[in-house]
PDB file of N, CA and C in Angstrom:
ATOM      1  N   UNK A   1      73.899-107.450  14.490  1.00  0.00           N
ATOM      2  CA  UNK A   1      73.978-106.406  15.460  1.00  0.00           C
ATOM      3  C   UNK A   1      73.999-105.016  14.853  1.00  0.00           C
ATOM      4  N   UNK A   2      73.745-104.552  13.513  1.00  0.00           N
ATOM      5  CA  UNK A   2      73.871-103.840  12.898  1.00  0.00           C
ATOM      6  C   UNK A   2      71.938-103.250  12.223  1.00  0.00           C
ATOM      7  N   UNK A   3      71.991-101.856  12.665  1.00  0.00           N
ATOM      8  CA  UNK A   3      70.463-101.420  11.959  1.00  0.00           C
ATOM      9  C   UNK A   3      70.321-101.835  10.482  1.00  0.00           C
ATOM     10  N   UNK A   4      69.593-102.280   9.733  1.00  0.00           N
ATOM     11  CA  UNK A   4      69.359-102.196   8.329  1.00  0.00           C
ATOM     12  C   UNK A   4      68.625-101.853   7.691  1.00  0.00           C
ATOM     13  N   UNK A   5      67.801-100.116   8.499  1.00  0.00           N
ATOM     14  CA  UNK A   5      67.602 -99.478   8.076  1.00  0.00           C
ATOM     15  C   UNK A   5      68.066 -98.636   6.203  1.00  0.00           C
ATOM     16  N   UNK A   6      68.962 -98.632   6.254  1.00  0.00           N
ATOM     17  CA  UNK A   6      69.692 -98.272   4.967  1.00  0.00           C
ATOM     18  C   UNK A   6      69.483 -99.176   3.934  1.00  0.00           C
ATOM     19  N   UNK A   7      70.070-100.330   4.326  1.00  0.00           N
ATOM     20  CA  UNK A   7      69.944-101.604   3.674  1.00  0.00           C
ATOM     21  C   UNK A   7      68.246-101.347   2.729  1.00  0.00           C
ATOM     22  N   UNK A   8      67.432-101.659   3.967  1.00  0.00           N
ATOM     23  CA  UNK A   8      65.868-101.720   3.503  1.00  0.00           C
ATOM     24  C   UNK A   8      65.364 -99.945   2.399  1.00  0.00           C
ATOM     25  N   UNK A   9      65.916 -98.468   2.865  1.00  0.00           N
ATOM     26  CA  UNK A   9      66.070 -97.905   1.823  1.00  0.00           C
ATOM     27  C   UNK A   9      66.436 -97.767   0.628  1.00  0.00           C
ATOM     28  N   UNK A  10      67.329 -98.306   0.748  1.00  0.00           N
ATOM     29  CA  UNK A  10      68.040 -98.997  -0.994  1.00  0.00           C
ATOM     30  C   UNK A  10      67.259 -99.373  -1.287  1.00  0.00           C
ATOM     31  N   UNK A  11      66.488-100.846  -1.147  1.00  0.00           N
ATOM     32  CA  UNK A  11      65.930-101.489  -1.656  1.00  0.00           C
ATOM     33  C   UNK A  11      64.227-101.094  -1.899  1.00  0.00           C
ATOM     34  N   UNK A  12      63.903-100.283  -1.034  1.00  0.00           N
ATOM     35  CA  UNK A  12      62.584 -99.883  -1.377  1.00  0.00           C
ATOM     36  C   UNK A  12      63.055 -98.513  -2.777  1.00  0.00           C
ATOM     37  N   UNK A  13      64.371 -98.096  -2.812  1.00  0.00           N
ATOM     38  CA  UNK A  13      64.256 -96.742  -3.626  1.00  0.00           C
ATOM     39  C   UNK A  13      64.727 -98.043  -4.956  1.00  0.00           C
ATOM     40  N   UNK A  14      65.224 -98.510  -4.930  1.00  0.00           N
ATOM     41  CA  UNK A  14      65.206 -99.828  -6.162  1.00  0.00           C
ATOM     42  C   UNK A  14      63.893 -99.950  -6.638  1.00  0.00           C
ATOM     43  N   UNK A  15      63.178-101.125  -6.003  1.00  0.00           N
ATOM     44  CA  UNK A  15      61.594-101.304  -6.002  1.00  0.00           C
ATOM     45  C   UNK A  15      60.975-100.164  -7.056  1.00  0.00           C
ATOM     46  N   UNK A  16      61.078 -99.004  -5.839  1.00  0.00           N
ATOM     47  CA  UNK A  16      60.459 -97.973  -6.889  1.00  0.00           C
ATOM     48  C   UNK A  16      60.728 -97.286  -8.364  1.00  0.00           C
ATOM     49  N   UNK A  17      62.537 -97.659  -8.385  1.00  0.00           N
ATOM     50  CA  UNK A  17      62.813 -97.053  -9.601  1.00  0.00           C
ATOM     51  C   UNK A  17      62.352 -98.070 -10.674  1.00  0.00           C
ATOM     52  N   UNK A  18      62.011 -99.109 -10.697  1.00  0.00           N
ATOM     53  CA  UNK A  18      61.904-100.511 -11.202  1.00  0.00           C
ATOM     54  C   UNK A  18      62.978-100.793 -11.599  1.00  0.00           C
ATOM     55  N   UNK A  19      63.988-101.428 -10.859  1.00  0.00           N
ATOM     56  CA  UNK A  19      64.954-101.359 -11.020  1.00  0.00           C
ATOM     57  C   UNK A  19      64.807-103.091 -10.404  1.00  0.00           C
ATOM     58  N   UNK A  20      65.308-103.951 -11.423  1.00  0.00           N
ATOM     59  CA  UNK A  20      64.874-105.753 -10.836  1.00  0.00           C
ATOM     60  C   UNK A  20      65.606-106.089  -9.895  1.00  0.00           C
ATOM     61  N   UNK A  21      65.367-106.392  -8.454  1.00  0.00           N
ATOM     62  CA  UNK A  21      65.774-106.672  -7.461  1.00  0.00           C
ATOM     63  C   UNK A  21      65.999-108.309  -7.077  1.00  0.00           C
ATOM     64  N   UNK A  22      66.889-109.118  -6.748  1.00  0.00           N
ATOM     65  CA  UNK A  22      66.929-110.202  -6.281  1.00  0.00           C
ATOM     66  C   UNK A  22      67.273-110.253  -4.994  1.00  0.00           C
ATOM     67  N   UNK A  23      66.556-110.369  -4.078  1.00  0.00           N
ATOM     68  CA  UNK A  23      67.342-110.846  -2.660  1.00  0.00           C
ATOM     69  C   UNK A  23      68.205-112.144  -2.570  1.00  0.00           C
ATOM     70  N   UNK A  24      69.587-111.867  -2.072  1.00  0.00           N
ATOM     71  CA  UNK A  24      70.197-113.048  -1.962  1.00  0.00           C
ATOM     72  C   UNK A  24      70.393-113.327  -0.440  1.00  0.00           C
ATOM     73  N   UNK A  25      69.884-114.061  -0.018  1.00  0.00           N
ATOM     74  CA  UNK A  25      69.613-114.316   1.696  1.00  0.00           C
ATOM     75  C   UNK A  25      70.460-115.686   1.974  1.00  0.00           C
ATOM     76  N   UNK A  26      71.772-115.517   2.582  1.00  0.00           N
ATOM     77  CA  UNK A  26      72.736-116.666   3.141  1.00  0.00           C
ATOM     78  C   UNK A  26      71.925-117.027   4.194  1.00  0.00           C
ATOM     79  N   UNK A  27      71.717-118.364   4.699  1.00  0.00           N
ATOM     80  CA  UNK A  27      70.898-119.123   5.391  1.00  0.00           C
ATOM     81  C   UNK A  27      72.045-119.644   5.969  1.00  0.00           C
ATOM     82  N   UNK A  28      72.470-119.299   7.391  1.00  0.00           N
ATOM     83  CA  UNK A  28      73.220-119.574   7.930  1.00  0.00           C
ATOM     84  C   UNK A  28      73.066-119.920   9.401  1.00  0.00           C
ATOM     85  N   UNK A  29      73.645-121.751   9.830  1.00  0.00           N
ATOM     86  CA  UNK A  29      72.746-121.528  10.916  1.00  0.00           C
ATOM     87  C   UNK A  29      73.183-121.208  12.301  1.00  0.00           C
ATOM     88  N   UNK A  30      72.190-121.028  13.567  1.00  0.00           N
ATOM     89  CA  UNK A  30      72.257-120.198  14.701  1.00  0.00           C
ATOM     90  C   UNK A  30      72.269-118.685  14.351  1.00  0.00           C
ATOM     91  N   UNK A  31      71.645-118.322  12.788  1.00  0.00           N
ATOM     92  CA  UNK A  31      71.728-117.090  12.875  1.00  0.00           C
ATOM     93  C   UNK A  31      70.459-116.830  12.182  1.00  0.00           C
ATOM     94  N   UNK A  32      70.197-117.232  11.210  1.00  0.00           N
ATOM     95  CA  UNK A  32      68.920-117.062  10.705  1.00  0.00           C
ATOM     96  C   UNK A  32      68.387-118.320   9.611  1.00  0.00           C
ATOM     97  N   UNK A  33      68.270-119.522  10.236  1.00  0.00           N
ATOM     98  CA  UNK A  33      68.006-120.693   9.701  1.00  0.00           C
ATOM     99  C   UNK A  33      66.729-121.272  10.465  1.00  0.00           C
ATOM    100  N   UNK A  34      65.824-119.743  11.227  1.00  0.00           N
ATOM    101  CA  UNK A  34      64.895-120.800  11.381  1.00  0.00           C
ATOM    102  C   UNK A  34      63.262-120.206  10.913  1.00  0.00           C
ATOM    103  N   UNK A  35      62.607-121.197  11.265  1.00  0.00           N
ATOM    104  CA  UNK A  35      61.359-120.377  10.360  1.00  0.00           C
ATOM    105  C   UNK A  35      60.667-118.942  10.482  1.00  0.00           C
ATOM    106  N   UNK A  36      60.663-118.862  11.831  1.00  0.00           N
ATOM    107  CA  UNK A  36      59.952-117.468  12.583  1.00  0.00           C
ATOM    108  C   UNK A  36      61.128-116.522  11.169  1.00  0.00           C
ATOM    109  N   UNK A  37      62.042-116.524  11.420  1.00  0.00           N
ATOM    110  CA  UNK A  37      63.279-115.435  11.041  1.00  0.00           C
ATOM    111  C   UNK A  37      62.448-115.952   9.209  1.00  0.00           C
ATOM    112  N   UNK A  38      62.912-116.633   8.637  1.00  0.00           N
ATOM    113  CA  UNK A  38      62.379-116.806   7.502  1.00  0.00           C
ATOM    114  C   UNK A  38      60.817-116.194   7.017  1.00  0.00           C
ATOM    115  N   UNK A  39      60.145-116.112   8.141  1.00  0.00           N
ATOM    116  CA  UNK A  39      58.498-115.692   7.697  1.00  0.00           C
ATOM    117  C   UNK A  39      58.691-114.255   8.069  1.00  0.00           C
ATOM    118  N   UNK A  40      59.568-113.825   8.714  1.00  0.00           N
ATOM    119  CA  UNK A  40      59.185-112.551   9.274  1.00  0.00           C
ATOM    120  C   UNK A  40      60.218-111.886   7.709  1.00  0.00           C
ATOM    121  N   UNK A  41      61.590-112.350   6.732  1.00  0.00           N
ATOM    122  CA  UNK A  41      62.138-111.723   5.828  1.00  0.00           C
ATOM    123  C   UNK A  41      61.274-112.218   4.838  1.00  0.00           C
ATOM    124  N   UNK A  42      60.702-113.437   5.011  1.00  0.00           N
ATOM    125  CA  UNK A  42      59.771-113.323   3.516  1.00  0.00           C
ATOM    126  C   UNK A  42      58.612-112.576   3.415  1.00  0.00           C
ATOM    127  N   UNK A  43      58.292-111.862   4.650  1.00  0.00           N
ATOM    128  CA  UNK A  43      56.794-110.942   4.907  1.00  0.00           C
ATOM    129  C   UNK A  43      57.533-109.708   4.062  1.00  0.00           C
ATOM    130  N   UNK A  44      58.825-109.009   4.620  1.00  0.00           N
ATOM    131  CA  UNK A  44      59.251-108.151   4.371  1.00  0.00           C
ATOM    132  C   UNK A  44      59.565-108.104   3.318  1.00  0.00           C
ATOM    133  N   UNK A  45      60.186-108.653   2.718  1.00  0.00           N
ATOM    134  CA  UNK A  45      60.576-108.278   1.017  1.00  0.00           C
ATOM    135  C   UNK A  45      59.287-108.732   0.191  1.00  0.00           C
ATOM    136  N   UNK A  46      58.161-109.256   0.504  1.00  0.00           N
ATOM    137  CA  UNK A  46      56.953-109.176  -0.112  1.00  0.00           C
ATOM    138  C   UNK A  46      56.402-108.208   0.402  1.00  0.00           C
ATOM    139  N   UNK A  47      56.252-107.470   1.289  1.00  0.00           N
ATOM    140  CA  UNK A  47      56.099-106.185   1.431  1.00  0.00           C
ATOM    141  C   UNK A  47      56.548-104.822   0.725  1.00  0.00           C
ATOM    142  N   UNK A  48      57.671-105.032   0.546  1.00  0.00           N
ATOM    143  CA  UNK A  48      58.747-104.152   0.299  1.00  0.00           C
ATOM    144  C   UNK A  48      58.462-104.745  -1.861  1.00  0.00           C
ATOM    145  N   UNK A  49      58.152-105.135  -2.284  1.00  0.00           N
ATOM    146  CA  UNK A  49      57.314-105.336  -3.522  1.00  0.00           C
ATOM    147  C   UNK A  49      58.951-106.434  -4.188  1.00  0.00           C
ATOM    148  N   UNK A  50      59.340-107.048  -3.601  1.00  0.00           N
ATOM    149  CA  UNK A  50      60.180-107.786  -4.179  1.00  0.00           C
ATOM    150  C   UNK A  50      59.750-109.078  -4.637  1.00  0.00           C
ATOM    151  N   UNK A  51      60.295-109.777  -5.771  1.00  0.00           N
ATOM    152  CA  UNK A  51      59.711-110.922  -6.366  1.00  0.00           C
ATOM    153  C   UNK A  51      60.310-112.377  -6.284  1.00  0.00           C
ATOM    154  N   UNK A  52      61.930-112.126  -6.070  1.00  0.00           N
ATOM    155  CA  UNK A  52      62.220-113.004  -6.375  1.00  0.00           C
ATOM    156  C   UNK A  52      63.664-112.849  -5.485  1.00  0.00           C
ATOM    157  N   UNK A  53      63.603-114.450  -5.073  1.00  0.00           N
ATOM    158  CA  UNK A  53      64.810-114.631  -3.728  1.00  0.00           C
ATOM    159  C   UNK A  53      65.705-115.706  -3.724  1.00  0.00           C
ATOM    160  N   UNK A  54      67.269-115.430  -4.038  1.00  0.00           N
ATOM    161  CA  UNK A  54      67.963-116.877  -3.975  1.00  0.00           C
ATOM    162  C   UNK A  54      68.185-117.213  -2.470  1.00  0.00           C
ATOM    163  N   UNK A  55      68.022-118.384  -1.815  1.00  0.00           N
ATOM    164  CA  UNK A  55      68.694-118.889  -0.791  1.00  0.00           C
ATOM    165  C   UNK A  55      69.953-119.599  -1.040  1.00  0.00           C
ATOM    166  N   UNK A  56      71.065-118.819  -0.113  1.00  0.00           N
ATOM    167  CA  UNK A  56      72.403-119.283  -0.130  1.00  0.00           C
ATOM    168  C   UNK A  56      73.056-120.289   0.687  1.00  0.00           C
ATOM    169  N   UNK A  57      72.245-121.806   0.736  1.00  0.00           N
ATOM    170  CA  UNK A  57      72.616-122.620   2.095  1.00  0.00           C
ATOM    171  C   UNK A  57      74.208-122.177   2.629  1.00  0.00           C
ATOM    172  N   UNK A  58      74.596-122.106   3.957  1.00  0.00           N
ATOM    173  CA  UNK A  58      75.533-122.232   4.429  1.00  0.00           C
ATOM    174  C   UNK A  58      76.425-123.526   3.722  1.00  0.00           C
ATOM    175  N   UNK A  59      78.336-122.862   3.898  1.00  0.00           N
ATOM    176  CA  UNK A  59      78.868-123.719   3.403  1.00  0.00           C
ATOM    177  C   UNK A  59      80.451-123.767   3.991  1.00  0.00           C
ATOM    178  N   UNK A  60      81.181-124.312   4.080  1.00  0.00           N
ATOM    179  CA  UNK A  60      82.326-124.270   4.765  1.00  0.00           C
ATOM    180  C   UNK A  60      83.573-123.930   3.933  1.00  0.00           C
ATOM    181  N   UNK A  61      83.484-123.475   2.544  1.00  0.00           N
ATOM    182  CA  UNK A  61      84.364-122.709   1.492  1.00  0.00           C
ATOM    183  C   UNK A  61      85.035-121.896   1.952  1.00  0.00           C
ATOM    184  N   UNK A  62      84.867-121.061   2.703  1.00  0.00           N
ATOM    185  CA  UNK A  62      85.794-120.001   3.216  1.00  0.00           C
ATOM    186  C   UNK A  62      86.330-120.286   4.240  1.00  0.00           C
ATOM    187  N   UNK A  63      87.125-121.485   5.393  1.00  0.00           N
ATOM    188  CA  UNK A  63      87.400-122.171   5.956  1.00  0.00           C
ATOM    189  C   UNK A  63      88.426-121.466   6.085  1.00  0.00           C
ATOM    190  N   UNK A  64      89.374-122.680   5.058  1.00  0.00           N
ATOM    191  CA  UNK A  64      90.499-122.267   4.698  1.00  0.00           C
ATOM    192  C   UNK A  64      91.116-120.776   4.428  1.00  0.00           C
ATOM    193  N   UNK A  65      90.235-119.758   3.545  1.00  0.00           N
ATOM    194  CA  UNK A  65      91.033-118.539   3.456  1.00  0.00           C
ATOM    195  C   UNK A  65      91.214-117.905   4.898  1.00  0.00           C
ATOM    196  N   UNK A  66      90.085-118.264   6.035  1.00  0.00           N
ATOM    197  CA  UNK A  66      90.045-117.902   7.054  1.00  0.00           C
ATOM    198  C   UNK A  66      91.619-117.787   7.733  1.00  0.00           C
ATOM    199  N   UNK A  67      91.732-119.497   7.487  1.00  0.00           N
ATOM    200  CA  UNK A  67      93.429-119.674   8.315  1.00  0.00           C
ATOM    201  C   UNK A  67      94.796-119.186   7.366  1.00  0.00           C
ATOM    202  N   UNK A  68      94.342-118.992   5.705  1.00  0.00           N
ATOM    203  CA  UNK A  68      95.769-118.748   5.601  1.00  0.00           C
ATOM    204  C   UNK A  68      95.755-116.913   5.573  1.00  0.00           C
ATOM    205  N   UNK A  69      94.600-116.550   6.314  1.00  0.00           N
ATOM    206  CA  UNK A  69      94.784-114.577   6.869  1.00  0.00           C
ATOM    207  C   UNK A  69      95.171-114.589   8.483  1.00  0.00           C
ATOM    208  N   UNK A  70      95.224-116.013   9.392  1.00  0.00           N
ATOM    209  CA  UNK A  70      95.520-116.336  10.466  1.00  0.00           C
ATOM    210  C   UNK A  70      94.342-115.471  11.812  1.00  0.00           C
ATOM    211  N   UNK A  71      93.016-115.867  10.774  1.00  0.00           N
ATOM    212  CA  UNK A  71      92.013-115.014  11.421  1.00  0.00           C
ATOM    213  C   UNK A  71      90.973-116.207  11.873  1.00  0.00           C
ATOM    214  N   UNK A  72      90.479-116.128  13.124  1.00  0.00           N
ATOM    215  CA  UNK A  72      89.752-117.513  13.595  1.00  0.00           C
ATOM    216  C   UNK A  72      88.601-117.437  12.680  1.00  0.00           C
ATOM    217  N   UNK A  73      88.173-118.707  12.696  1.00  0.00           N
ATOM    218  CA  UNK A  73      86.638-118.637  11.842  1.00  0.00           C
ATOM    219  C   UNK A  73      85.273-119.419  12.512  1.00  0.00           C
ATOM    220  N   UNK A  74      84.731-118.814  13.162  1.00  0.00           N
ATOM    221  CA  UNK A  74      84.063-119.546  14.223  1.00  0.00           C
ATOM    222  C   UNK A  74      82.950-120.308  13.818  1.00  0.00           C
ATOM    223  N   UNK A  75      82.681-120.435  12.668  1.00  0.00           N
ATOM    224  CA  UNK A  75      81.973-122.080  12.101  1.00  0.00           C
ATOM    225  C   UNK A  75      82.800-123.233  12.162  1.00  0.00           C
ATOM    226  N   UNK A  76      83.936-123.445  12.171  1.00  0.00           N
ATOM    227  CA  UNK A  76      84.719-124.694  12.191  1.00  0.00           C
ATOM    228  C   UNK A  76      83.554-125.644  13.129  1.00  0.00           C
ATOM    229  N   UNK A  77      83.303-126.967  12.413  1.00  0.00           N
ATOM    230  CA  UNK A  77      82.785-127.902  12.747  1.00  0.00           C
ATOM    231  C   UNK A  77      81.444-127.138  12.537  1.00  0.00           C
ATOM    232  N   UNK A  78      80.729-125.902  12.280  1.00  0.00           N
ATOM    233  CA  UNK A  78      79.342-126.671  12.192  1.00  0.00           C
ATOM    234  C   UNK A  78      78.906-126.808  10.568  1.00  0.00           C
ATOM    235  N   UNK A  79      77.687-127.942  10.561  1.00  0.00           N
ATOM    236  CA  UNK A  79      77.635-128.845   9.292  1.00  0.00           C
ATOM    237  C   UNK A  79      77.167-127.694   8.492  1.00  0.00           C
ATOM    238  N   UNK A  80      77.289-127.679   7.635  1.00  0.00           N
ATOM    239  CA  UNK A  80      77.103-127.648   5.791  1.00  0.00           C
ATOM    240  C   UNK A  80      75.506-127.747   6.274  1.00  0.00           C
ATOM    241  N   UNK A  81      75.303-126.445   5.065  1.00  0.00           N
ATOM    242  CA  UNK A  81      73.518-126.907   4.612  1.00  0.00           C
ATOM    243  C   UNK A  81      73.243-126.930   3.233  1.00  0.00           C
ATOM    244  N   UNK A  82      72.184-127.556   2.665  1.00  0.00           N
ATOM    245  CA  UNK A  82      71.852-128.602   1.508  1.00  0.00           C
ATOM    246  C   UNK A  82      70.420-127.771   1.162  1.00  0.00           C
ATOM    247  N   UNK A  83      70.163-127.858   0.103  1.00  0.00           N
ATOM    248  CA  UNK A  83      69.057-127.636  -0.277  1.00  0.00           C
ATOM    249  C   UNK A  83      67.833-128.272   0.039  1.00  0.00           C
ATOM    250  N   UNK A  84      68.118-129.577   0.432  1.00  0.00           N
ATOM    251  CA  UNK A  84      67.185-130.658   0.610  1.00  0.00           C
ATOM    252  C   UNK A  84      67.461-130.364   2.529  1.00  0.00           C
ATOM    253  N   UNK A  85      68.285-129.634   3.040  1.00  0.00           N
ATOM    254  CA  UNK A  85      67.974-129.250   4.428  1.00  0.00           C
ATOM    255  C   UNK A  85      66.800-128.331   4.276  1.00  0.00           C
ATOM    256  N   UNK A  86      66.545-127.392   3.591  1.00  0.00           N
ATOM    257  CA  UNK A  86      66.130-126.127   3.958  1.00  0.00           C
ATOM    258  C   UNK A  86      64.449-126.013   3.087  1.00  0.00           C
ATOM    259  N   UNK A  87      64.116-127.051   3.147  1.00  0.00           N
ATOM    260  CA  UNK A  87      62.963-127.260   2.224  1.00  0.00           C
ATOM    261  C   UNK A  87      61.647-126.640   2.342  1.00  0.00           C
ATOM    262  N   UNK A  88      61.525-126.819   3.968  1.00  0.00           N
ATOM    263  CA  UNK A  88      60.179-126.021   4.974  1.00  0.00           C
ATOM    264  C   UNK A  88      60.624-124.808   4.907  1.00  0.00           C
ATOM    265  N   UNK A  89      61.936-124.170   4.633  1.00  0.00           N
ATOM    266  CA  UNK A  89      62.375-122.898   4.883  1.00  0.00           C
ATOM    267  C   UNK A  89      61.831-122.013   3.574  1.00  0.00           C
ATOM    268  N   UNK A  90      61.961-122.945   2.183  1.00  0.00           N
ATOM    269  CA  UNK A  90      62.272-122.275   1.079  1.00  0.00           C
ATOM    270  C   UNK A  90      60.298-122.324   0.522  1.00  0.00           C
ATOM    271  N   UNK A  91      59.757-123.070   1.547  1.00  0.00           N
ATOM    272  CA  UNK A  91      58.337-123.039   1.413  1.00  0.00           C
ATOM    273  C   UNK A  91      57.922-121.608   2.130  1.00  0.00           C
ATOM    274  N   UNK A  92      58.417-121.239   3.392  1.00  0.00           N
ATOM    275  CA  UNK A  92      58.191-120.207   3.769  1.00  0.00           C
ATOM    276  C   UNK A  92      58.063-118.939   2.739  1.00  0.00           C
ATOM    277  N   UNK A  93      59.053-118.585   1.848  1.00  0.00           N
ATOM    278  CA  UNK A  93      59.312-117.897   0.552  1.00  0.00           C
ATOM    279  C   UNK A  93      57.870-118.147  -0.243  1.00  0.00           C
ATOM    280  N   UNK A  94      58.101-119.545  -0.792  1.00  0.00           N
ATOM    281  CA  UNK A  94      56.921-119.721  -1.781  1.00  0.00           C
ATOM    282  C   UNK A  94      55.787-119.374  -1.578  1.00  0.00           C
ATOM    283  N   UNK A  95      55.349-119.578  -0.488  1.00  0.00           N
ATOM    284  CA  UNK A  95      53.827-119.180   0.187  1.00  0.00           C
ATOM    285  C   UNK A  95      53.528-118.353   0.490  1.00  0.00           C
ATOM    286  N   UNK A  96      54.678-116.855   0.501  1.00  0.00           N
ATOM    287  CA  UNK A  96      54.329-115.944   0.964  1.00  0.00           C
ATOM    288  C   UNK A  96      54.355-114.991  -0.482  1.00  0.00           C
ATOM    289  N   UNK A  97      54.200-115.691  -1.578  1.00  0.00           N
ATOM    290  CA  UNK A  97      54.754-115.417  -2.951  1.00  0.00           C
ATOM    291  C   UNK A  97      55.359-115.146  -3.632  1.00  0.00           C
ATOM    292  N   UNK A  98      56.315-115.332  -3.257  1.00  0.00           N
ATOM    293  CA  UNK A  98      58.190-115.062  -3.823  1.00  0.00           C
ATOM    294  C   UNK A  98      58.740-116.089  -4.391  1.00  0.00           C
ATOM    295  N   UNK A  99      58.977-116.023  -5.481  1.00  0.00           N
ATOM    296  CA  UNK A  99      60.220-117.137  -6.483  1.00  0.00           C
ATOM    297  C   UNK A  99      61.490-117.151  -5.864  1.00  0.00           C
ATOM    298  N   UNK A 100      61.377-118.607  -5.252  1.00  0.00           N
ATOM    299  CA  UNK A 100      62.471-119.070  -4.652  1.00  0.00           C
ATOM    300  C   UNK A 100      63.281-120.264  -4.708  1.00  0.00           C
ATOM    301  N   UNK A 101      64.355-119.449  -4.877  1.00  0.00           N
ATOM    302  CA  UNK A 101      65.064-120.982  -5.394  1.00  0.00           C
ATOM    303  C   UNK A 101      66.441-121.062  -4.825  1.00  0.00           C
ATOM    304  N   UNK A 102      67.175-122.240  -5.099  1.00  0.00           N
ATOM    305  CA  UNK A 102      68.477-121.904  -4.268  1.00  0.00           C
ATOM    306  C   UNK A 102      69.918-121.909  -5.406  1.00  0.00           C
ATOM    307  N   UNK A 103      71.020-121.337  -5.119  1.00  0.00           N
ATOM    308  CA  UNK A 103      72.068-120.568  -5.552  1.00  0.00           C
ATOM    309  C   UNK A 103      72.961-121.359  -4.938  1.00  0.00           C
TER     310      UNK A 103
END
């Protein structure tokens, strides 16, 4: 819900300084785990002259710190993602020519 306008300035004034850029993109789902969303950020940071992208499958690690700050965490119950989930996703990346791998 936030512009990322700024966000995308940074990274194009990076780009230009040659300054080596990695996108690290959390793949998280009901939020951006699906392909449209994947082709439309792998257009963009191959646009934006970037080379290389870790995908961060979703994970349920921060669960716990959630409850002992007594702050709700509104993933409870949904599943974990795997590398071997996100395979068509991480093709999206490859094909659009970006080194992609997962983290």
């Amino acid at each position: 819900g936030v512009y990322n306008d700024v966000i995308l300035k940074n990274l194009r004034q990076a780009v230009d300084s040659k300054i080596p850029v990695i996108a690290r993109i959390p793949v998280i789902p009901g939020f951006n785990n699906d392909l449209p969303t994947a082709r439309h950020m792998a257009q963009m940071l191959h646009d934006l002259g970037i080379q290389e992208v870790h995908l961060l499958p979703f994970h349920q690690l921060g669960e716990n710190k959630y409850k002992q700050m007594g702050v709700s965490y509104e993933m409870t119950g949904v599943k974990q993602l795997h590398p071997e989930d996100l395979t068509d996703y991480q093709r999206v990346f490859l094909d659009c020519g970006l080194d992609c791998t997962f983290r």
